[in-house]
N, C-alpha and C. Protein backbone atom coordinates (compact mmCIF):
# COMPACT_ATOMS: atom_id res chain seq x y z
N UNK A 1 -10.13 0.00 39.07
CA UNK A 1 -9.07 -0.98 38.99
C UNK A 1 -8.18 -0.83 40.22
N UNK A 2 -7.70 -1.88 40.71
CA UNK A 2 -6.78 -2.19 41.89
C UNK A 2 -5.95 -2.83 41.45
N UNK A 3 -4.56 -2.44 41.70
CA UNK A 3 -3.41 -3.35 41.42
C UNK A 3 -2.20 -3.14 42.92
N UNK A 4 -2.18 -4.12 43.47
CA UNK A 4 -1.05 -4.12 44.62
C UNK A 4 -0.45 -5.77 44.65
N UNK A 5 0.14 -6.01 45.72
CA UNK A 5 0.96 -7.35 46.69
C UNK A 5 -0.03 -7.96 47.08
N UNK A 6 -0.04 -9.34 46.55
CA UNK A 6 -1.39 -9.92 47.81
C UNK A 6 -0.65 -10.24 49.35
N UNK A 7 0.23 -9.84 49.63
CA UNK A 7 0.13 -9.60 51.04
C UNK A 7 -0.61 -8.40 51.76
N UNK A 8 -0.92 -7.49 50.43
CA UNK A 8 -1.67 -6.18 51.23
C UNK A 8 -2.76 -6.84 50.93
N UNK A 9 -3.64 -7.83 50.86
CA UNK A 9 -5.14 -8.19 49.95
C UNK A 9 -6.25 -7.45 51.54
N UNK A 10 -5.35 -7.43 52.68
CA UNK A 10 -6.46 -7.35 53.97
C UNK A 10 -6.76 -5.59 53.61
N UNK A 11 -6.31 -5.26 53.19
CA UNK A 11 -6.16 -3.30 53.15
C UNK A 11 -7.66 -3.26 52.08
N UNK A 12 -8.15 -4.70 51.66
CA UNK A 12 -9.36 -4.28 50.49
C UNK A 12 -10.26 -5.08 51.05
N UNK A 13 -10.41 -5.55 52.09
CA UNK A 13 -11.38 -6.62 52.53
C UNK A 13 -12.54 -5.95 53.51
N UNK A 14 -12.71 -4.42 53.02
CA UNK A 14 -13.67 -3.59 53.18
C UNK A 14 -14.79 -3.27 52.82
N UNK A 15 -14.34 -3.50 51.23
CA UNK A 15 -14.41 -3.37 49.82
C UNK A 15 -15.99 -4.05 49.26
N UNK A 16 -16.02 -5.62 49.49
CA UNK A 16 -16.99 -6.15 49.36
C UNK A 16 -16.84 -7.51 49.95
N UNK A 17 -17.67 -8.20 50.30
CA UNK A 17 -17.37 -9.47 50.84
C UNK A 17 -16.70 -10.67 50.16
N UNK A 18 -16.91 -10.86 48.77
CA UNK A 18 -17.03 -10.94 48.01
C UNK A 18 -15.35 -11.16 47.57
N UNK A 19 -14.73 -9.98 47.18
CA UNK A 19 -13.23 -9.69 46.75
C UNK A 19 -12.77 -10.31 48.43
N UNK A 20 -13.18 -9.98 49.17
CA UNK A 20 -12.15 -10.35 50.19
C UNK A 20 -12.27 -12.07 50.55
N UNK A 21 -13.02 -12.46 50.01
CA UNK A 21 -13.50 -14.04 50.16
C UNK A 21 -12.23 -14.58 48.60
N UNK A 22 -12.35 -13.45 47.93
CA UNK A 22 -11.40 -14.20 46.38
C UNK A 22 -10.37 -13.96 47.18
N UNK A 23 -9.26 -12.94 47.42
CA UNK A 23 -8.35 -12.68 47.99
C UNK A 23 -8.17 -13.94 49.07
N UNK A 24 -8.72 -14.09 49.89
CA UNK A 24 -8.83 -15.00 50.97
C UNK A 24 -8.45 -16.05 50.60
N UNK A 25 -8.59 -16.77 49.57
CA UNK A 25 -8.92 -18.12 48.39
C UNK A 25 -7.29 -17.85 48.01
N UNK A 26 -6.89 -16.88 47.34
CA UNK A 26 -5.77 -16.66 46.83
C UNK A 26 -4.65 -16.98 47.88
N UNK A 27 -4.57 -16.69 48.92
CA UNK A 27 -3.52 -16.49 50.15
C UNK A 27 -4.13 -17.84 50.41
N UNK A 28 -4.79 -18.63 50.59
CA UNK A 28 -4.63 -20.07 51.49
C UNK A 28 -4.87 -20.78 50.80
N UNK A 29 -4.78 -20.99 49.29
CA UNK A 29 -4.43 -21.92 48.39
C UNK A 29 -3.05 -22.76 47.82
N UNK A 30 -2.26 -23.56 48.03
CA UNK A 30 -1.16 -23.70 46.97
C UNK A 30 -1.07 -23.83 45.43
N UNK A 31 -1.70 -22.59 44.87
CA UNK A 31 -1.80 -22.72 43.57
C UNK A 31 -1.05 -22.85 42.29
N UNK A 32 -0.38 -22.59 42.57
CA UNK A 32 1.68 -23.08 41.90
C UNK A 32 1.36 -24.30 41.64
N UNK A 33 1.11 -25.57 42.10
CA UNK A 33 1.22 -26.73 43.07
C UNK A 33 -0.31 -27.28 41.75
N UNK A 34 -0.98 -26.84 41.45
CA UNK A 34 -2.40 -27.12 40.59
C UNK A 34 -2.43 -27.02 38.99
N UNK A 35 -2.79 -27.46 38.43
CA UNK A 35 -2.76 -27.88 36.88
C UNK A 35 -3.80 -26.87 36.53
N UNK A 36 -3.82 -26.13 35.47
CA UNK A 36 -4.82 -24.99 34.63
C UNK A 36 -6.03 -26.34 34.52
N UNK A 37 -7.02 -25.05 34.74
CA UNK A 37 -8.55 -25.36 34.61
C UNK A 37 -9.77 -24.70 35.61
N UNK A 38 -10.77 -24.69 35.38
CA UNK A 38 -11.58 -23.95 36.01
C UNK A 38 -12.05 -24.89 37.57
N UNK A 39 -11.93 -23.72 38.42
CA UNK A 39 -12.25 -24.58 39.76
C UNK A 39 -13.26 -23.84 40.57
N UNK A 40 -14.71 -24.50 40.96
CA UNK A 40 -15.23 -24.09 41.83
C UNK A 40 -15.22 -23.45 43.16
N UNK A 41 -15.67 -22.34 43.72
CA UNK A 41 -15.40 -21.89 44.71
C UNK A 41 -17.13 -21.76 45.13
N UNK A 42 -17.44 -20.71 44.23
CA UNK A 42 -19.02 -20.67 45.26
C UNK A 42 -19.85 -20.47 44.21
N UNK A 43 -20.05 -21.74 43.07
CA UNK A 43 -20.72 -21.37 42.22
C UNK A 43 -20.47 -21.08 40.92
N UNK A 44 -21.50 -20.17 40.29
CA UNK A 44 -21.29 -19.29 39.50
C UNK A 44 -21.39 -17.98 40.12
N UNK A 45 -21.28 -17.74 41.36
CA UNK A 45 -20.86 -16.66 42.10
C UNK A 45 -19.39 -16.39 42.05
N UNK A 46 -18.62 -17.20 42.57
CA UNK A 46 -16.96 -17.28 42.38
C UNK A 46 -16.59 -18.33 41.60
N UNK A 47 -15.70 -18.35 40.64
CA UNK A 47 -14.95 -19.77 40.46
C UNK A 47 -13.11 -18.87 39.73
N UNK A 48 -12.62 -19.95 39.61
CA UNK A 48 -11.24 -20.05 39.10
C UNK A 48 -11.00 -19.91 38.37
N UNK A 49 -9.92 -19.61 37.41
CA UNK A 49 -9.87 -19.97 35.96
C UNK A 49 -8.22 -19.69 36.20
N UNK A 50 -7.21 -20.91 36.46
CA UNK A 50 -6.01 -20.73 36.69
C UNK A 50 -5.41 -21.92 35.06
N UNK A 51 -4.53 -20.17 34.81
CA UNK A 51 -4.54 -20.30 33.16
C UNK A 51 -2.34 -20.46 32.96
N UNK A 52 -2.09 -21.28 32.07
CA UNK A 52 -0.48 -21.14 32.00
C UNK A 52 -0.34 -20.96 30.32
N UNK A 53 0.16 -19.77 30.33
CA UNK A 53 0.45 -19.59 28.62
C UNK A 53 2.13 -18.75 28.27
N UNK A 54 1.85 -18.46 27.05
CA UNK A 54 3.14 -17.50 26.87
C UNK A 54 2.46 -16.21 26.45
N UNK A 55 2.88 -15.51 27.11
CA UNK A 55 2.54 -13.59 26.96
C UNK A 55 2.89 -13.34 25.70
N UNK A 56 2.09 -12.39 25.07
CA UNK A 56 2.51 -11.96 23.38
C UNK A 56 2.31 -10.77 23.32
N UNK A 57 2.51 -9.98 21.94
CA UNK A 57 2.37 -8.64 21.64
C UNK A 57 1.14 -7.89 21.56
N UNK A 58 0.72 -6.71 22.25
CA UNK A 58 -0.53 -6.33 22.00
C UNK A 58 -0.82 -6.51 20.65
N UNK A 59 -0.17 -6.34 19.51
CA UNK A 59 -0.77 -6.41 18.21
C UNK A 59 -1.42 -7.94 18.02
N UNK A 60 -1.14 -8.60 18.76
CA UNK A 60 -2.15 -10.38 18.92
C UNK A 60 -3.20 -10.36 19.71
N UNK A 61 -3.32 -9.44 20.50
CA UNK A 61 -4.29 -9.11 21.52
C UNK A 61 -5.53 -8.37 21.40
N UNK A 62 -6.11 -8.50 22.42
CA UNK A 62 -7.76 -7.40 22.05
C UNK A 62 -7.57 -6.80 23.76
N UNK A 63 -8.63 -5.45 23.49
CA UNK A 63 -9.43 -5.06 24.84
C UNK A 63 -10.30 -6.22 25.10
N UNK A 64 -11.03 -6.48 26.24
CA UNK A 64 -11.79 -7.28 26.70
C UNK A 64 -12.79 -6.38 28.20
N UNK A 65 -13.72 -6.75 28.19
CA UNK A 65 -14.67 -6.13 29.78
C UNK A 65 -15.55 -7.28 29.65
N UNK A 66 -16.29 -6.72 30.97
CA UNK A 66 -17.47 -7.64 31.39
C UNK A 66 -18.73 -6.77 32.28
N UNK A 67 -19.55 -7.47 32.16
CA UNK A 67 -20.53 -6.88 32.80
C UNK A 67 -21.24 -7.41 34.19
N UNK A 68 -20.94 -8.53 34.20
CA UNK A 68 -21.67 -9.21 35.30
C UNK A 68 -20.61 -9.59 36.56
N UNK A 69 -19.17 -9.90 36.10
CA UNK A 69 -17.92 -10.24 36.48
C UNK A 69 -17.00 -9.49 36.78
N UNK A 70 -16.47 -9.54 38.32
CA UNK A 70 -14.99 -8.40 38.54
C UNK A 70 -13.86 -9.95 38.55
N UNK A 71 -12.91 -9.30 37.51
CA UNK A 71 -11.99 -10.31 37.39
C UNK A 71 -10.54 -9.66 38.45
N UNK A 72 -10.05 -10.57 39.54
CA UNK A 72 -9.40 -10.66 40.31
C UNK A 72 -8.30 -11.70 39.39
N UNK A 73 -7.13 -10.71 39.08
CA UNK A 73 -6.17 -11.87 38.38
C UNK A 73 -4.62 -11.38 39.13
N UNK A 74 -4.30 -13.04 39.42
CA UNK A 74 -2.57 -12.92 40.41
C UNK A 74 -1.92 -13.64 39.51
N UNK A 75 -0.75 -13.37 39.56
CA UNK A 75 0.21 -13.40 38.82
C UNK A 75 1.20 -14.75 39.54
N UNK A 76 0.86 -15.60 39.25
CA UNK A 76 1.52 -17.18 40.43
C UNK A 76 3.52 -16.94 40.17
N UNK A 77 3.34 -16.97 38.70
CA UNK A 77 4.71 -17.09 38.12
C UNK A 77 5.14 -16.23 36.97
N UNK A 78 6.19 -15.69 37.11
CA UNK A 78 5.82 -14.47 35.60
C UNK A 78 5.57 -13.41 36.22
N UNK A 79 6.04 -12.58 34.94
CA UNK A 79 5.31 -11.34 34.73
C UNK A 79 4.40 -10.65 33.82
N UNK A 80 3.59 -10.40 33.75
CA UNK A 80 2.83 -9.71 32.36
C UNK A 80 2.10 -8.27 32.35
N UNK A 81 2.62 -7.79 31.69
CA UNK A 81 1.62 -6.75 30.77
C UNK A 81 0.71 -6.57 30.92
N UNK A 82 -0.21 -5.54 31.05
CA UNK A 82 -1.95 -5.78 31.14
C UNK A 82 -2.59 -3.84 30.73
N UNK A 83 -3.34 -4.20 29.68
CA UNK A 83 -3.23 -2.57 29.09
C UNK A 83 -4.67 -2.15 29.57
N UNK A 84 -4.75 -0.98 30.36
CA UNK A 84 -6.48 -0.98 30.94
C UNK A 84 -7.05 0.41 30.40
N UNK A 85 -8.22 0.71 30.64
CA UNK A 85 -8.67 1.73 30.26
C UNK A 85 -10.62 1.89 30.56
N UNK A 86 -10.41 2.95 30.81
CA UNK A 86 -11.97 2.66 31.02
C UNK A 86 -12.94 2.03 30.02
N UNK A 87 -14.32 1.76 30.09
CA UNK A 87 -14.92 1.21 28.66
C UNK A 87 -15.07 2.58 28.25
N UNK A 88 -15.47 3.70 28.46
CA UNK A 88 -16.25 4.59 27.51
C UNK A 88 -14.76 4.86 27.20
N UNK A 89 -13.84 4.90 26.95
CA UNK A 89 -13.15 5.25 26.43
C UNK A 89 -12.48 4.28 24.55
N UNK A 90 -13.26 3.20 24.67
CA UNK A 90 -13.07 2.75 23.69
C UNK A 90 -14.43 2.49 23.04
N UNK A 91 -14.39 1.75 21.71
CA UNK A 91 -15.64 1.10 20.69
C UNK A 91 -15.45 -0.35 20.86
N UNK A 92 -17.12 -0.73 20.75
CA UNK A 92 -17.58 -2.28 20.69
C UNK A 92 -16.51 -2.59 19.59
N UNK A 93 -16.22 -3.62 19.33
CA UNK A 93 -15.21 -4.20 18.07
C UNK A 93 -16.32 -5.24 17.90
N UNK A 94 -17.00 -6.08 19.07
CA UNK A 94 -17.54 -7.35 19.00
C UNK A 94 -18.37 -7.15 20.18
N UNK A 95 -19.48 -7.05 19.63
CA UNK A 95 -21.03 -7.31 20.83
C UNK A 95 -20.69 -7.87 21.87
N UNK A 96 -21.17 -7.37 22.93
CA UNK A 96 -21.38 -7.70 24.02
C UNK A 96 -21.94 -9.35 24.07
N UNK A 97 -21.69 -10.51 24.96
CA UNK A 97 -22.22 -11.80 24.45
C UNK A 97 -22.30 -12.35 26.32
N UNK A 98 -23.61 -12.40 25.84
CA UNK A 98 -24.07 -12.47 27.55
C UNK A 98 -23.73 -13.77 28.11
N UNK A 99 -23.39 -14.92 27.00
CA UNK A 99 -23.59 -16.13 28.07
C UNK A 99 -21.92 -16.51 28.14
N UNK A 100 -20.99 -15.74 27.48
CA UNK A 100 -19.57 -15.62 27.96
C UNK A 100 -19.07 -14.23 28.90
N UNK A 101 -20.14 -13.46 29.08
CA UNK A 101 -19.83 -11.76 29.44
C UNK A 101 -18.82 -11.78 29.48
N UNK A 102 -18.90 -11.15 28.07
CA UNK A 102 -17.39 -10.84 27.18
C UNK A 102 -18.00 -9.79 25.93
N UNK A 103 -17.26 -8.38 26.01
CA UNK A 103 -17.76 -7.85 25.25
C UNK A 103 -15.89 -7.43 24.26
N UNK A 104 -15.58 -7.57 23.05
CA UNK A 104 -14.23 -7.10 22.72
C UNK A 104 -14.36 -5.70 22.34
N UNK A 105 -13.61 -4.83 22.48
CA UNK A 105 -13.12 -3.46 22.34
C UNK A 105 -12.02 -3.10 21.45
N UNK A 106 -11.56 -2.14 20.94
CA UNK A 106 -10.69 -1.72 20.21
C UNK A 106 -10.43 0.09 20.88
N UNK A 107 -9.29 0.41 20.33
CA UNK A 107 -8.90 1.62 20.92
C UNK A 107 -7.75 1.63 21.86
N UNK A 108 -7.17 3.13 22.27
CA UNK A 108 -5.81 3.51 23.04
C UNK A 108 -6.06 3.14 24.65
N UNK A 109 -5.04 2.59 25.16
CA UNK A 109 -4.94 2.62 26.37
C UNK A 109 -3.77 2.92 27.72
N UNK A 110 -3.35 2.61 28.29
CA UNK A 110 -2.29 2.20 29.31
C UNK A 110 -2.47 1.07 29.81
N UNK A 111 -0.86 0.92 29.65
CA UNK A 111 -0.48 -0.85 30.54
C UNK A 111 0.23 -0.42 31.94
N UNK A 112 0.55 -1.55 32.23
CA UNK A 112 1.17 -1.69 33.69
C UNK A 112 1.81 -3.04 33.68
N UNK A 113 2.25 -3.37 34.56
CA UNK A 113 3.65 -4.32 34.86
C UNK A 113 2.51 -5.16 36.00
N UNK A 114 2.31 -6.49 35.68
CA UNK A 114 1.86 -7.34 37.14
C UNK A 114 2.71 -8.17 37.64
N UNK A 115 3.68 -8.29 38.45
CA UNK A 115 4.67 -9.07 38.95
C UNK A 115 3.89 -9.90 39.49
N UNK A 116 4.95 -10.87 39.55
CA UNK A 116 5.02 -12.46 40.17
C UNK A 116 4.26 -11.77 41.64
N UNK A 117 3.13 -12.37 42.53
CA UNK A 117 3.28 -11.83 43.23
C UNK A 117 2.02 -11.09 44.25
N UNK A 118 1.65 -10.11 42.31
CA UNK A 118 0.69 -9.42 42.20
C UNK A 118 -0.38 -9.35 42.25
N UNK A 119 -1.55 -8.84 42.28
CA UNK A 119 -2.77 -8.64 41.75
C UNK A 119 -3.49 -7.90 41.03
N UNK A 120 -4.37 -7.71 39.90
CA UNK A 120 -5.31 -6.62 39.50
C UNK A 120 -6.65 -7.17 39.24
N UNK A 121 -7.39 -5.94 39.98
CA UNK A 121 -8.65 -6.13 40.19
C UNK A 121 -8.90 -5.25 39.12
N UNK A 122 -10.48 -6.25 37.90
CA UNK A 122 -11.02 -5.11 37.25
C UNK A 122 -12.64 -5.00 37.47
N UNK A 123 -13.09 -4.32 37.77
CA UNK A 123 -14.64 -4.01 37.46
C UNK A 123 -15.43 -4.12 35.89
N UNK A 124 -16.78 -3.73 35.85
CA UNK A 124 -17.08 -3.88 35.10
C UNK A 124 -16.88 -3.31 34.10
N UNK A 125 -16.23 -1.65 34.88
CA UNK A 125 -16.27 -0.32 34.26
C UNK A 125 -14.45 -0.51 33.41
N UNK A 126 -13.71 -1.47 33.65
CA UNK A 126 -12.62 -1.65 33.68
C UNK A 126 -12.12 -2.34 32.44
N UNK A 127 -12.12 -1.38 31.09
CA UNK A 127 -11.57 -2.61 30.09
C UNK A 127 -10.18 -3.30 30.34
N UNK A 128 -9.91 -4.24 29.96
CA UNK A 128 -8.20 -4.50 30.08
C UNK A 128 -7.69 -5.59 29.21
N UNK A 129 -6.76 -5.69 28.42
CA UNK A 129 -5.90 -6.65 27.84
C UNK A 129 -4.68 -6.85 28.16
N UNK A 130 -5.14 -8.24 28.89
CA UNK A 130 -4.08 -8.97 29.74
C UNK A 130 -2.89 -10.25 28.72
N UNK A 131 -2.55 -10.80 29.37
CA UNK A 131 -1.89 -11.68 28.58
C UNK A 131 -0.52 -10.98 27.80
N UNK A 132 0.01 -9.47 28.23
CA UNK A 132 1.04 -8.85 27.04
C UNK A 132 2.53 -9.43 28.14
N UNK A 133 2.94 -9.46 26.63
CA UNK A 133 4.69 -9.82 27.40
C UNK A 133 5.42 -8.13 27.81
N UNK A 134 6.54 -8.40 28.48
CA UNK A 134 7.60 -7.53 29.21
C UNK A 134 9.00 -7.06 28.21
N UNK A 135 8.48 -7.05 26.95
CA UNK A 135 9.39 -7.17 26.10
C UNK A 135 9.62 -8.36 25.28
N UNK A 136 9.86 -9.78 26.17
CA UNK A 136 9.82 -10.56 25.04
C UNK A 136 8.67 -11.92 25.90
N UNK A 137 8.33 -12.58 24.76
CA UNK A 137 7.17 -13.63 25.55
C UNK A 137 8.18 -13.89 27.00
N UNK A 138 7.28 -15.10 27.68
CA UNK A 138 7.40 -15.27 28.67
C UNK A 138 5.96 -16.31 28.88
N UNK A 139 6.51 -17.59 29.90
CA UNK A 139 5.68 -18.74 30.38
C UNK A 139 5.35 -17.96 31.71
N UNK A 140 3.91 -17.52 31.68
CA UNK A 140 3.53 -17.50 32.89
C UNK A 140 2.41 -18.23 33.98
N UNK A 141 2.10 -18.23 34.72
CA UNK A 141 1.07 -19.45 35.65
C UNK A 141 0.25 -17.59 36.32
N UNK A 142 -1.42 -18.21 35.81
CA UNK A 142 -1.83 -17.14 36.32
C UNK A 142 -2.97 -17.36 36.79
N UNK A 143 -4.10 -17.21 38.02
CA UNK A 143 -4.90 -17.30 38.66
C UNK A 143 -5.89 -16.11 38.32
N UNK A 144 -7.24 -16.26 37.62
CA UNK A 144 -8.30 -15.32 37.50
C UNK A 144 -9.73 -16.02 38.75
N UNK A 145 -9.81 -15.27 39.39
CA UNK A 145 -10.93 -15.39 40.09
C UNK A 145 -11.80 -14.62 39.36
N UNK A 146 -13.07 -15.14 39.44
CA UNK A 146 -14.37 -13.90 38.80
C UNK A 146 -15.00 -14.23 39.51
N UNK A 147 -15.46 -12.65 39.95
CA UNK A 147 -16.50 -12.60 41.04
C UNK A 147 -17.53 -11.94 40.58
N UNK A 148 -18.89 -12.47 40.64
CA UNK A 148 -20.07 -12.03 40.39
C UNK A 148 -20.20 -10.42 41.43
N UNK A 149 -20.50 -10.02 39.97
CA UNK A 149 -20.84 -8.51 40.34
C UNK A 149 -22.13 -7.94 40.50
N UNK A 150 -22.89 -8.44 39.54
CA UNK A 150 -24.47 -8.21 39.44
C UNK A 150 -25.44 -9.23 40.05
């Protein structure tokens, strides 16, 4: 997992071609400026998924991973919550489901704070439940890139 400023996004564009092509997308987009919905980039290699909701309590929430997908998620507006943890550290709750690669989890973790701003990168190896509020909900505008991993 990676979490920094996407003004640092060039400090990871080492990394894989790939993240630095999402990053890239992120910085020369006006995405503020765009209505939620999924947007093509390169496929089912990259695409969008720029989402606007209200943040809630982990007790409404699940773990979530993936297997095929590193989810690159910025934070446009808002702040949110996001509780991560490795997978072996938790249990299947809900099968693995290949044609959403989406597997749900249950179990302890750690959160972190994603500012307006922000970014976190997760791998495959990377469970995380995103979407938590800062104390109390909150309208946020949020940008998920998924980048084909496998």
């Amino acid at each position: 997992m990676i979490i920094d400023q996407l003004e640092n996004a060039a400090i990871y564009a080492g990394l894989q071609d790939k993240l630095k092509a999402a990053l890239n997308y992120l910085q020369s987009n006006p995405l503020i400026d765009w209505e939620p919905g999924r947007y093509e980039i390169d496929g089912s290699d990259m695409f969008l998924l720029l989402q606007q909701y209200e943040t809630r309590e982990a007790e409404d929430s699940f773990w979530e991973a993936h297997q095929n997908y590193i989810d690159v998620q910025y934070m446009l507006q808002g702040n949110e919550n996001m509780g991560f943890a490795h997978v072996n550290r938790l249990k299947v709750k809900k099968a693995y489901d290949p044609t959403k690669d989406f597997v749900v989890l249950e179990g302890e973790g750690d959160t972190l704070t994603v500012h307006e701003g922000s970014f976190a990168i997760f791998y495959p190896q990377d469970a995380h439940m995103p979407c938590l509020s800062c104390g109390k909900p909150e309208m946020v505008k949020k940008a998920v890139i998924k980048v084909r991993y496998v």
